[in-house]
N, C-alpha and C. Protein backbone atom coordinates (compact mmCIF):
# COMPACT_ATOMS: atom_id res chain seq x y z
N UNK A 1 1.53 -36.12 -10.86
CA UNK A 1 1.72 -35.54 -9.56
C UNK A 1 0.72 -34.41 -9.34
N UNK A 2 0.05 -34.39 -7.91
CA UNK A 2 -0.52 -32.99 -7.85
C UNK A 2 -0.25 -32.01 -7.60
N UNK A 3 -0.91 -30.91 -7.75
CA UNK A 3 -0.27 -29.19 -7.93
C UNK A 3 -0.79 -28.90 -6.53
N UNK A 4 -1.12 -30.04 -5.81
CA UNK A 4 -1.63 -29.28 -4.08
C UNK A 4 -0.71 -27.88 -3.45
N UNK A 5 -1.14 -26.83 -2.94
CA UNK A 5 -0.98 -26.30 -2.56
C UNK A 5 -0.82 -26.25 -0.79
N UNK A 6 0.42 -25.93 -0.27
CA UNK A 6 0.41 -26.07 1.50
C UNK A 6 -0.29 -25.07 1.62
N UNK A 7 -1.15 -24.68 2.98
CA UNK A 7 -1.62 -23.79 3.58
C UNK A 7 -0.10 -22.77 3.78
N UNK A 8 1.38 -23.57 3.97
CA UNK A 8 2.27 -22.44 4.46
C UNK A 8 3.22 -21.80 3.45
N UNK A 9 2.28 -21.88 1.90
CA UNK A 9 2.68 -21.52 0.98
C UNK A 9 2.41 -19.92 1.27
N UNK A 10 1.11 -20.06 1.60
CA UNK A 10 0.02 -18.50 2.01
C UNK A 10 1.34 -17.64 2.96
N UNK A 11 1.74 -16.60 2.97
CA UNK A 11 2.21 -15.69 3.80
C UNK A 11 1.58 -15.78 5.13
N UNK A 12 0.63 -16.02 4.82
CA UNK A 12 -0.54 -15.46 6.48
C UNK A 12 -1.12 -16.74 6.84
N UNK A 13 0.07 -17.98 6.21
CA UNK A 13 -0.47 -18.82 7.66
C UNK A 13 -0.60 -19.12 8.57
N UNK A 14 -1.13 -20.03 9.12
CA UNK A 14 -0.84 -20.22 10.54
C UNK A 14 -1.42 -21.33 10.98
N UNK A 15 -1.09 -22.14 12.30
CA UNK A 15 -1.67 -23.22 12.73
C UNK A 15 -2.40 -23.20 13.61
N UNK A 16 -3.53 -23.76 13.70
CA UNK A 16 -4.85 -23.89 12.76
C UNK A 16 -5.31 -22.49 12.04
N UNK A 17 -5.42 -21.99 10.90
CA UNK A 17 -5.70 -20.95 10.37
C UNK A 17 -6.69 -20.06 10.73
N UNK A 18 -6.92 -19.21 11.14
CA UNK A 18 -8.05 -18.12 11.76
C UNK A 18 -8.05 -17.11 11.06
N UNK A 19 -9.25 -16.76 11.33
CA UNK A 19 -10.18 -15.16 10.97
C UNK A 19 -9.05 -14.19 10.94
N UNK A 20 -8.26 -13.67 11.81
CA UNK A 20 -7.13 -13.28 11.86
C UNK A 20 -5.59 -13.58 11.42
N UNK A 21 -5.73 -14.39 11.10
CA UNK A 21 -4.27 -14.91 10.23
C UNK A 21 -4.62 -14.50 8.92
N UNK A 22 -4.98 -13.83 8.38
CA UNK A 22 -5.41 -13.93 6.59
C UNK A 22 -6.41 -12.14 6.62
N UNK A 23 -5.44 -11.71 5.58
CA UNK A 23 -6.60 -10.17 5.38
C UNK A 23 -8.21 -10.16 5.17
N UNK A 24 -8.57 -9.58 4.98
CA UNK A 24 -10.02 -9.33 5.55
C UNK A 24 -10.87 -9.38 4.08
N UNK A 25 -10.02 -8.97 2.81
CA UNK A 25 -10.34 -8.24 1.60
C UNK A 25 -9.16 -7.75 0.35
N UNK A 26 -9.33 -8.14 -0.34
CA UNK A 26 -8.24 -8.21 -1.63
C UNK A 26 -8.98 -7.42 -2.79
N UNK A 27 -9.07 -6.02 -3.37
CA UNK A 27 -9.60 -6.24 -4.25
C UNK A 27 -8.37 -5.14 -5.52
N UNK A 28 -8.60 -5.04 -6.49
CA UNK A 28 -7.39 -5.12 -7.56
C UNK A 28 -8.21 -4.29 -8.88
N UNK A 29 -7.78 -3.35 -9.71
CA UNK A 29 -8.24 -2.29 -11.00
C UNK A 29 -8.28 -3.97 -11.94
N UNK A 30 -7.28 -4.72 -11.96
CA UNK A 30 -7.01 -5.62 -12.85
C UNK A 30 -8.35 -6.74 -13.21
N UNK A 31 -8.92 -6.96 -14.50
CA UNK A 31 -9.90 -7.64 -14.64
C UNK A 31 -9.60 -9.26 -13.92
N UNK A 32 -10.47 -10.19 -13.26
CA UNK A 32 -10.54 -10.92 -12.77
C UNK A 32 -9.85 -12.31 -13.59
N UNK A 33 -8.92 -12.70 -13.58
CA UNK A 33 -8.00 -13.75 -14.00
C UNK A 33 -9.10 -15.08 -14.34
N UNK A 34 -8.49 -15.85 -15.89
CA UNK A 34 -9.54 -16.96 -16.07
C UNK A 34 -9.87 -17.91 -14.50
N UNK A 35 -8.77 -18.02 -14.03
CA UNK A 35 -8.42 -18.93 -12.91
C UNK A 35 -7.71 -17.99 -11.28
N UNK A 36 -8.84 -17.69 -10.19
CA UNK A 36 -8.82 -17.19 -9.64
C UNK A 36 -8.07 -17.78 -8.30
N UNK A 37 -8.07 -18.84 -8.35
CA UNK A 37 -7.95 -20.33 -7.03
C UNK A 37 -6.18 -19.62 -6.79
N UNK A 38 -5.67 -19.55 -7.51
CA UNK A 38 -4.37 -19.30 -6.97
C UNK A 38 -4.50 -17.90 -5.90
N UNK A 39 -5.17 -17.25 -6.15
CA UNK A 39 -5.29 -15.52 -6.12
C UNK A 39 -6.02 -16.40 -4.42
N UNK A 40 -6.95 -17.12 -4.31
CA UNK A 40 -7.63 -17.64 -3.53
C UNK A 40 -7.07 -17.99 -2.39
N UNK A 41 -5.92 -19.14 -2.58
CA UNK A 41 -5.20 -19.77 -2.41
C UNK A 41 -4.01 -18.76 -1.38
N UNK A 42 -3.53 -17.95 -2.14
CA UNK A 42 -2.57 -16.86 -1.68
C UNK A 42 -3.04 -16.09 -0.52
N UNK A 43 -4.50 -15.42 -0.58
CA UNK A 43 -4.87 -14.30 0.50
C UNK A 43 -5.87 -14.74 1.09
N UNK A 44 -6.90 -15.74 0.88
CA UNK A 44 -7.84 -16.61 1.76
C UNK A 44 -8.47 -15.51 1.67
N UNK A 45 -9.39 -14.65 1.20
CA UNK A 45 -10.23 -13.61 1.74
C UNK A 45 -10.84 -13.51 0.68
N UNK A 46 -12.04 -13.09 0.82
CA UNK A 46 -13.19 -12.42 -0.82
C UNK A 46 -11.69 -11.18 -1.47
N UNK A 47 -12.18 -11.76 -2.58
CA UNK A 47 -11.37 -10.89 -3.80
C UNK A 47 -12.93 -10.12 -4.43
N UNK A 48 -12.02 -9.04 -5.13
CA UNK A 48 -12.82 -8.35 -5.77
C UNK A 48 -11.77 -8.03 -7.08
N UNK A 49 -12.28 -7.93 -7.95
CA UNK A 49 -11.48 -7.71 -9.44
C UNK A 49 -12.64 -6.58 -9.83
N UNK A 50 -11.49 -5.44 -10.99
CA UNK A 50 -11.92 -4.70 -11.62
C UNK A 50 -12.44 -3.77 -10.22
N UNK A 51 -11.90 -2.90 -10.05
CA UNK A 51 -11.98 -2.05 -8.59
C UNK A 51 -11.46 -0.95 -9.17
N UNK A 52 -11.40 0.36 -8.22
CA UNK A 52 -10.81 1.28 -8.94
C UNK A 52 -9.39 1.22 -8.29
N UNK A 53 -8.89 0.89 -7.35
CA UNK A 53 -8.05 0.57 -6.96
C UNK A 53 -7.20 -0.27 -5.84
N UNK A 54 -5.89 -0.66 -6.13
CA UNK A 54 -5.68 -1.93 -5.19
C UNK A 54 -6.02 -1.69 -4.08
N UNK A 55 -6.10 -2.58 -3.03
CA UNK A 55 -6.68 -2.55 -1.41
C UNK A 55 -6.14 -3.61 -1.04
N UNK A 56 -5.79 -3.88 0.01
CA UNK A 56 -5.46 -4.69 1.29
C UNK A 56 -5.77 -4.33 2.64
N UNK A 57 -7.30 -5.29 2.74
CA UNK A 57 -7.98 -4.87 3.88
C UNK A 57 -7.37 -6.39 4.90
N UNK A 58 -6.75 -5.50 6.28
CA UNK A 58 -5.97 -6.79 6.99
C UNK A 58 -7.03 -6.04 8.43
N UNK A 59 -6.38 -7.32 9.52
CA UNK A 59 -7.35 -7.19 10.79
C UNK A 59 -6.48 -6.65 11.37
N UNK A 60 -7.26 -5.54 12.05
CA UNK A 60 -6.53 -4.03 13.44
C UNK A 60 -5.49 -5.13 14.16
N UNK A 61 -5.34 -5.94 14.14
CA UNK A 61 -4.74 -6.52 15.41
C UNK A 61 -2.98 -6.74 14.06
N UNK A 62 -3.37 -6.69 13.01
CA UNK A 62 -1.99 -6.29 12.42
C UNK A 62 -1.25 -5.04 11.98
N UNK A 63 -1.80 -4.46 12.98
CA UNK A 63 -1.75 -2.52 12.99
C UNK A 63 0.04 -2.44 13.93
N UNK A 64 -0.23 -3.54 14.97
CA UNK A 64 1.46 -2.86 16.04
C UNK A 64 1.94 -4.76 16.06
N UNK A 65 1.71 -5.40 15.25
CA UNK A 65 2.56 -6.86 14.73
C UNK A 65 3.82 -6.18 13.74
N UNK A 66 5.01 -6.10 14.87
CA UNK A 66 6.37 -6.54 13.83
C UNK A 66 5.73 -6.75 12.71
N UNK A 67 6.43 -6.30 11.63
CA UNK A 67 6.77 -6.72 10.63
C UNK A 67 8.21 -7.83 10.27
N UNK A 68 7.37 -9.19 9.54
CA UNK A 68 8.42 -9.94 9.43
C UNK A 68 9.59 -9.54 8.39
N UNK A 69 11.06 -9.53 9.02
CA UNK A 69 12.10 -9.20 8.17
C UNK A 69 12.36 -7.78 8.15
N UNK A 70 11.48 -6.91 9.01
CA UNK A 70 11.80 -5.64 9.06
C UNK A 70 13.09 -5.16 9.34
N UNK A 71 13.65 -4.26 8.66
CA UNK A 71 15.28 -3.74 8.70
C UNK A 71 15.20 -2.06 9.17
N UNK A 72 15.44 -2.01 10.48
CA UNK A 72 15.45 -0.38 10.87
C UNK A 72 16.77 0.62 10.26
N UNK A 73 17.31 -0.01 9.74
CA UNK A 73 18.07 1.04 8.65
C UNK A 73 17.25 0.92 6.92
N UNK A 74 16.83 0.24 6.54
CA UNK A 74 15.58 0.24 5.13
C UNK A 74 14.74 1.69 5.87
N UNK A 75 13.95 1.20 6.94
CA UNK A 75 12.65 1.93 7.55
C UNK A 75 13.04 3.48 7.55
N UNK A 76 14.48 3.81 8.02
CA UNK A 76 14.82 4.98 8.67
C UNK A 76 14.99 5.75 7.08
N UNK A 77 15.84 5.16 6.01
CA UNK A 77 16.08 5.67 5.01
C UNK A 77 15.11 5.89 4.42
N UNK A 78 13.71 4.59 4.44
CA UNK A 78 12.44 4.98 3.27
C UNK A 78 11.94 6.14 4.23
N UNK A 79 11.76 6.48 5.03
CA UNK A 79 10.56 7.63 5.92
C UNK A 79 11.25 8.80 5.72
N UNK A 80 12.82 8.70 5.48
CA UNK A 80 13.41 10.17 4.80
C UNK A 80 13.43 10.58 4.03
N UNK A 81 13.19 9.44 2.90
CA UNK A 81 12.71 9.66 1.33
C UNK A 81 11.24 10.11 1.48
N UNK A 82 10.74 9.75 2.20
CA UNK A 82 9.19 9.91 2.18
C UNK A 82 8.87 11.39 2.48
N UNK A 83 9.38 11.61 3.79
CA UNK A 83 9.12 13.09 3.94
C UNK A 83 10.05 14.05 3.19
N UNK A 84 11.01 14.17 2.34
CA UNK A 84 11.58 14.57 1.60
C UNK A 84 10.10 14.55 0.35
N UNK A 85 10.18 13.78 -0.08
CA UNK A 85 8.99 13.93 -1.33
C UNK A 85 7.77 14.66 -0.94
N UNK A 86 7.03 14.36 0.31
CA UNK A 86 6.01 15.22 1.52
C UNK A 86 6.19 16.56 0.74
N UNK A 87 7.31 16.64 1.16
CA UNK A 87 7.45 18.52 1.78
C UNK A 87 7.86 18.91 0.13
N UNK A 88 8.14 18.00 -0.98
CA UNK A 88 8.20 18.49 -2.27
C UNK A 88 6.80 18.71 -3.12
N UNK A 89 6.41 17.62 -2.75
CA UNK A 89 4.59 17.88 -3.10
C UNK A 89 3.81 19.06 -2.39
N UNK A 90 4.23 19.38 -1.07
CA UNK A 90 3.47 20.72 -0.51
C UNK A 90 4.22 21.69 -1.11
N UNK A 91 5.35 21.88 -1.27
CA UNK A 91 5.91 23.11 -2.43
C UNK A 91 5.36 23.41 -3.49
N UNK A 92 5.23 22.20 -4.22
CA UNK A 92 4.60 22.24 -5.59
C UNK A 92 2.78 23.05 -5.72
N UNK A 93 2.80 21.87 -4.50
CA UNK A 93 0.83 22.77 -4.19
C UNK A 93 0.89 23.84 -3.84
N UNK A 94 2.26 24.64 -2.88
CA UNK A 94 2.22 26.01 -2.42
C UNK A 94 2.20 26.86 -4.48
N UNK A 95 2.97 26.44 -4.90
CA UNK A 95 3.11 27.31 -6.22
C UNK A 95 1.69 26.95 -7.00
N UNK A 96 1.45 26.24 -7.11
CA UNK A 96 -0.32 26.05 -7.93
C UNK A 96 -0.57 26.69 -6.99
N UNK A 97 -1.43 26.94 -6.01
CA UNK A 97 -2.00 28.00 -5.15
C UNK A 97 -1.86 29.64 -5.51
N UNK A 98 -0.72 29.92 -6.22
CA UNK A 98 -0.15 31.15 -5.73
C UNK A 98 0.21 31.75 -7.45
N UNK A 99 0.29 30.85 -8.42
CA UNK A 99 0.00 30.45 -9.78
C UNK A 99 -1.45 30.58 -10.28
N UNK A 100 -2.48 30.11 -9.54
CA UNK A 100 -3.87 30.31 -9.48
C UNK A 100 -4.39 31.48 -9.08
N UNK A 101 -3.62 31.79 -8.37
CA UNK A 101 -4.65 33.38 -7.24
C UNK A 101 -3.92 34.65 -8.37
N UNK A 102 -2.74 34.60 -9.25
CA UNK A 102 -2.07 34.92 -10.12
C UNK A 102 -1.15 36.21 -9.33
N UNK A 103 -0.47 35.48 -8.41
CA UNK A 103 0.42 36.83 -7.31
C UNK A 103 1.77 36.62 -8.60
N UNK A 104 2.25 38.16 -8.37
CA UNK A 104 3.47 38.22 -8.98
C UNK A 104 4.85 37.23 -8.48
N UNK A 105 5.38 36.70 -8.99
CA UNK A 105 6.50 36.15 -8.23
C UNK A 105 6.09 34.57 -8.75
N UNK A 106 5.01 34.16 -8.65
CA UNK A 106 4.66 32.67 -7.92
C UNK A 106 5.01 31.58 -8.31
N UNK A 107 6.12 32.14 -9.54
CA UNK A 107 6.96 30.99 -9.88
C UNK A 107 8.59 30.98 -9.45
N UNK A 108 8.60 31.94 -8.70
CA UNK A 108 10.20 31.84 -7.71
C UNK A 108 10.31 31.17 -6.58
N UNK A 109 11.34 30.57 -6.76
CA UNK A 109 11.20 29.64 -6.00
C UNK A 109 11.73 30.35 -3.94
N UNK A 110 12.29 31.62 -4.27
CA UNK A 110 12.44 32.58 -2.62
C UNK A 110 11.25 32.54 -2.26
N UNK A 111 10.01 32.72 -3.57
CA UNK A 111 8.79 32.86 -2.73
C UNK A 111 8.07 32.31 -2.75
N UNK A 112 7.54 30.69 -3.16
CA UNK A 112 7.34 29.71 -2.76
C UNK A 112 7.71 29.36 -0.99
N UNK A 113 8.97 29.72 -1.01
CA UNK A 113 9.56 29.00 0.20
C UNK A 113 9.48 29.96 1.56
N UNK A 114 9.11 31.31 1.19
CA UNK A 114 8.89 32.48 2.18
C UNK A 114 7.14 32.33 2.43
């Protein structure tokens, strides 16, 4: 039997497949796999292996496309986690700042936050 692959295996198919149905650019830190065709197969776009880091280059026109399966209670909870962590990472940088310049205090956390 053959291992054919459907085009609507791909996430980003579509009928007849276009320039725009499929990201632009794939490239990955991970060294380039003996057998790339699947990797091929999956994102239709030039891959790049051994990068400094992952990328997913998609076309502007999937900038305000719904997201398929999107859940506005997931969305609402991850963006509160998100800016929760935000405003913990600018704390942290406020105290290295203030740790560095060597002000008295700059490891309390009243004056971090004042």
């Amino acid at each position: 039997m053959s291992r054919r692959r459907s085009r609507a295996s791909s996430p980003w198919a579509a009928s007849p497949p276009t320039p725009a149905s499929h990201p632009r650019r794939s490239t990955s830190p991970s060294p380039a796999p003996r057998d790339v065709r699947p990797f091929r197969d999956l994102f239709r776009c030039p891959l790049h292996f051994g990068a400094s880091r992952n990328r997913l280059v998609v076309p502007q026109a999937w900038i305000n496309r719904p997201m398929p399966g999107r859940d506005p209670v997931t969305y609402a909870s991850t963006l509160e986690l998100l800016v929760g962590q935000m405003a913990s990472h600018d704390a942290a940088r406020q105290q290295d700042r203030l740790v560095l310049a060597g002000l008295p205090g700059a490891t309390d956390l009243p004056v971090i936050a004042a």
